[in-house]
Protein backbone atom coordinates (compact mmCIF):
# COMPACT_ATOMS: atom_id res chain seq x y z
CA UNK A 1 20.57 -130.94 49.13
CA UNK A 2 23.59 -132.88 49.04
CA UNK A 3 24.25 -133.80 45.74
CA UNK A 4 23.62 -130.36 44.51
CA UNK A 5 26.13 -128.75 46.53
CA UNK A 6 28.70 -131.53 45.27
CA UNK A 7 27.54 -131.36 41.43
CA UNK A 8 29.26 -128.91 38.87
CA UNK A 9 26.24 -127.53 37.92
CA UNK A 10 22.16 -127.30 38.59
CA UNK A 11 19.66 -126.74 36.72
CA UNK A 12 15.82 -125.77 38.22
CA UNK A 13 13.38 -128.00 36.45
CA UNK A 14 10.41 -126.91 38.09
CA UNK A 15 8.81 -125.86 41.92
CA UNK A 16 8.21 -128.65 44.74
CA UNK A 17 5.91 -130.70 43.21
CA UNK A 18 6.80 -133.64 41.94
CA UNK A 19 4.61 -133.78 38.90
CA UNK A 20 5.46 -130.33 38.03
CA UNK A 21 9.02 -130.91 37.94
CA UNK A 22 10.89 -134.34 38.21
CA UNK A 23 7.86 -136.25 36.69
CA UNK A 24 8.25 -133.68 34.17
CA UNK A 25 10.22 -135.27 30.79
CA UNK A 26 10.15 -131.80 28.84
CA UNK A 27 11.86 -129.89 31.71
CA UNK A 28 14.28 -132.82 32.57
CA UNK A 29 15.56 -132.47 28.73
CA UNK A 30 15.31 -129.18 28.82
CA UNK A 31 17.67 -129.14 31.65
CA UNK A 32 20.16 -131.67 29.78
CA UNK A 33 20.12 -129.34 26.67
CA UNK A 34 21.25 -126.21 28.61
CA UNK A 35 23.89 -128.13 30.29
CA UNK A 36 25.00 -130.08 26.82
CA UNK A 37 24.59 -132.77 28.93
CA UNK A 38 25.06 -136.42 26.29
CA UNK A 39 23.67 -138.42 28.75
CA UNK A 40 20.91 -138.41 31.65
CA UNK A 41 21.32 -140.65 35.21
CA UNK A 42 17.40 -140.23 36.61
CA UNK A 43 17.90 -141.40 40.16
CA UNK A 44 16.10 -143.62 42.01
CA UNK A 45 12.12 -143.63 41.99
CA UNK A 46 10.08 -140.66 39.53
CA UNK A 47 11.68 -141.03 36.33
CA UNK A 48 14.15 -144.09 36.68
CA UNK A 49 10.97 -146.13 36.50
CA UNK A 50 9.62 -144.20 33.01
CA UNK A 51 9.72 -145.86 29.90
CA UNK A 52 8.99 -142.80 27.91
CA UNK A 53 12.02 -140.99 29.72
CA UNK A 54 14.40 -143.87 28.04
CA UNK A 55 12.52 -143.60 24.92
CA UNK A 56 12.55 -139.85 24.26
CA UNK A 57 16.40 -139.84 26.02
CA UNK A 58 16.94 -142.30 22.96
CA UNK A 59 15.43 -140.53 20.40
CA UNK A 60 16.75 -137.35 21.31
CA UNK A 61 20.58 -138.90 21.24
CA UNK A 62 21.18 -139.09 24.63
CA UNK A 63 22.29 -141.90 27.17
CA UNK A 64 19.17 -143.08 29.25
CA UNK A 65 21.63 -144.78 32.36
CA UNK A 66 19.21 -147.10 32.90
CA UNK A 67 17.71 -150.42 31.92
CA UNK A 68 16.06 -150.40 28.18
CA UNK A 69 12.28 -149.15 27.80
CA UNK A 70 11.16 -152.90 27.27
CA UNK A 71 12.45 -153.99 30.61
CA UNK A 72 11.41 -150.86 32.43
CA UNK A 73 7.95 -151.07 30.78
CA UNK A 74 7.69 -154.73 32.02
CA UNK A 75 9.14 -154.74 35.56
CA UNK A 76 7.53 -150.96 36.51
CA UNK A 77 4.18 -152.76 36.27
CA UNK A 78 4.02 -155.10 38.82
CA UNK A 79 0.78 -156.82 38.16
CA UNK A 80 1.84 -157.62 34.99
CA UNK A 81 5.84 -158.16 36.18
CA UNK A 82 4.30 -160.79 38.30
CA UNK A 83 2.50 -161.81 35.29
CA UNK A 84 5.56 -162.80 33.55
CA UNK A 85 7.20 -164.20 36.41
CA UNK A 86 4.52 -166.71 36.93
CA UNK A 87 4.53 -167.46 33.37
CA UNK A 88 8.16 -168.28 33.90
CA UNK A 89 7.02 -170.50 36.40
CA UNK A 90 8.25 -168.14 39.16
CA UNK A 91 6.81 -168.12 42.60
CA UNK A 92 5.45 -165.19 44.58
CA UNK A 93 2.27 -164.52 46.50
CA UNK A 94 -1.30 -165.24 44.93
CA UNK A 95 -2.11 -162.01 43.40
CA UNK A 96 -4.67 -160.61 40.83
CA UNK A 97 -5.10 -157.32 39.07
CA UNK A 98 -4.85 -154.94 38.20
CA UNK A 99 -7.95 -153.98 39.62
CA UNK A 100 -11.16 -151.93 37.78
CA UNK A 101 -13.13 -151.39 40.16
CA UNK A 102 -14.87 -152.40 43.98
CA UNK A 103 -16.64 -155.82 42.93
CA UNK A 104 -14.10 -157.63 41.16
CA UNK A 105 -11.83 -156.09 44.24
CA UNK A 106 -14.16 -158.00 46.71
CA UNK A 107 -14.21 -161.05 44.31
CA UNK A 108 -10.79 -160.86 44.05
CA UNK A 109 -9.69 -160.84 47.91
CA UNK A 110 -12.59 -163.39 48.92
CA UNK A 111 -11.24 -166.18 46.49
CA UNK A 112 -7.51 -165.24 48.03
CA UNK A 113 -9.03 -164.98 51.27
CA UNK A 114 -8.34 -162.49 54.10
CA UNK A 115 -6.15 -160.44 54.92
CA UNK A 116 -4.87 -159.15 51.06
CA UNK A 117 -2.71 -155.95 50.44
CA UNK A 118 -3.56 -153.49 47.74
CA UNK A 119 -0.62 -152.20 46.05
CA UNK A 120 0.09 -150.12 43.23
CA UNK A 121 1.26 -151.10 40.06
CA UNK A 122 3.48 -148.42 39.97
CA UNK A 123 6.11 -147.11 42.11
CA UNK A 124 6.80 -148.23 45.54
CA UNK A 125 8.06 -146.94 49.18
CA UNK A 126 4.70 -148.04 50.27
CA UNK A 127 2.53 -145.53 49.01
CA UNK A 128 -0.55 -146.88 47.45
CA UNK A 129 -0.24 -149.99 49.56
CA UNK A 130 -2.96 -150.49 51.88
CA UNK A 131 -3.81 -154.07 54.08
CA UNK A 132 -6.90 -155.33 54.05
CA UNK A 133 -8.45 -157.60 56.72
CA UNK A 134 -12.31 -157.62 56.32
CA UNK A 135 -14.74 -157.18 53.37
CA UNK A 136 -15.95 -154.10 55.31
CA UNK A 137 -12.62 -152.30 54.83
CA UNK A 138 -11.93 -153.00 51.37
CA UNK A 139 -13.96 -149.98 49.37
CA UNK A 140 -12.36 -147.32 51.50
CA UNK A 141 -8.87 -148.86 51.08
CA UNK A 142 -9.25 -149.16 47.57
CA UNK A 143 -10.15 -145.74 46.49
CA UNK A 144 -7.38 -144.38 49.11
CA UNK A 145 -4.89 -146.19 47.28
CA UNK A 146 -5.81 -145.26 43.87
CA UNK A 147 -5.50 -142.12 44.69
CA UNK A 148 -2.33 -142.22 46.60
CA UNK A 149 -1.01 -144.28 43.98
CA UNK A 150 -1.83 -141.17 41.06
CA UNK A 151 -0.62 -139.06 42.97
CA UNK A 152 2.54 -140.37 43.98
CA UNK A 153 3.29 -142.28 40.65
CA UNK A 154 1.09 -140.53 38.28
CA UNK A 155 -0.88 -143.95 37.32
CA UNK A 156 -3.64 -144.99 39.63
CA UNK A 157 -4.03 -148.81 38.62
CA UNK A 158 -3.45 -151.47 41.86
CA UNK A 159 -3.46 -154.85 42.00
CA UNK A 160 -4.29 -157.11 44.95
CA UNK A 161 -2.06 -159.70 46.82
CA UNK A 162 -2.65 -162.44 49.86
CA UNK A 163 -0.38 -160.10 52.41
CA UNK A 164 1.66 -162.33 54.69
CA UNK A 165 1.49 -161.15 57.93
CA UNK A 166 5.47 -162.00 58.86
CA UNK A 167 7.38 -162.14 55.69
CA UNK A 168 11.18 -162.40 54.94
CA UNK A 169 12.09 -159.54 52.57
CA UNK A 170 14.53 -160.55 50.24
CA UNK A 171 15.39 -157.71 47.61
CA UNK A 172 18.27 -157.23 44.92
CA UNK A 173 19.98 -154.81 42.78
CA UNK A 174 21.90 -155.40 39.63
CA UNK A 175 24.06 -153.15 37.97
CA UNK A 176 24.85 -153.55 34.51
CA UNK A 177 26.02 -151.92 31.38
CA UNK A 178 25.14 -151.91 27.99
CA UNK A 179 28.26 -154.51 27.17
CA UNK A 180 26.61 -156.99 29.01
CA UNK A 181 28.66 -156.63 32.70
CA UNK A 182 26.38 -157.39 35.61
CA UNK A 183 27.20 -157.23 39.34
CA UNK A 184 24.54 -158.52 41.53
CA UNK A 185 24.67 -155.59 45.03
């Protein structure tokens, strides 16, 4: 790939699969001792999202170039990111979860009423995201996205929103460092 060819070095942590390579924390540090690496820039998606990554990076005396293990613990669950926004008095879509199991799924999207979108609490790019627009769809949908959502993210847990069926998508990035400079991308 691209960014290999351009880097100074590489480093194989592992075949194909994601979970037997970039989800893999031993191998990525393993890979960042060979190299004397002091500090450890995960990308976007697998790892960048890991709160254990930052904590072991941190332990282990190097730079996680990332937010802080607190913040990624709180925002890389969205049910419970939503959670906190709400509490903030945020808006944002009814929502509920994360979900246990098939009733409280069906009690869950009657009360916010049809169509609802199962999503996972982890990750995102779509996977584990699956809309829902009858009762009679919901048991299928849910146990697809569970398991899309472990295998994609490594955590199966979703959570269930109203899904709007023509919605503005408004996203932001902020970069920051650990002086306290933000730029808003």
């Amino acid at each position: 790939s691209l960014h290999v060819r351009f880097a100074d070095e590489d480093v194989c942590i592992g075949p194909a699969r994601s979970a037997d390579s970039y989800l893999n924390v031993p191998a990525v540090l393993s890979a960042a001792e060979i190299t004397g690496a002091d500090a450890i820039h995960p990308g976007y998606g697998f790892l960048s999202e890991s709160a254990y990554l930052a904590e072991v990076c941190e332990a282990c005396h190097i730079k996680f170039i990332g937010p802080a293990p607190n913040v990624i613990r709180l925002l890389g669950d969205k049910a419970r990111a939503r959670r906190a926004g709400r509490d903030r008095r945020r808006g944002g879509c009814p929502s509920c979860g994360p979900v246990d199991g098939e009733e409280k799924a069906l009690k869950i999207a009657k009360d916010l009423g049809f169509p609802v979108i199962i999503k996972a609490v982890a990750g995102g790019g779509g996977r584990g995201m699956r809309v829902i627009r009858a009762a009679s769809e919901l048991s299928k949908a849910l146990k697809t996205a569970q398991r899309e959502a472990e295998a994609a993210f490594g955590v199966g847990d979703v959570y269930i929103e109203k899904y709007v069926e023509r919605p503005r998508h408004i996203e932001f990035q902020i970069l920051a460092d650990s002086h306290g400079n933000a730029v808003h991308l």
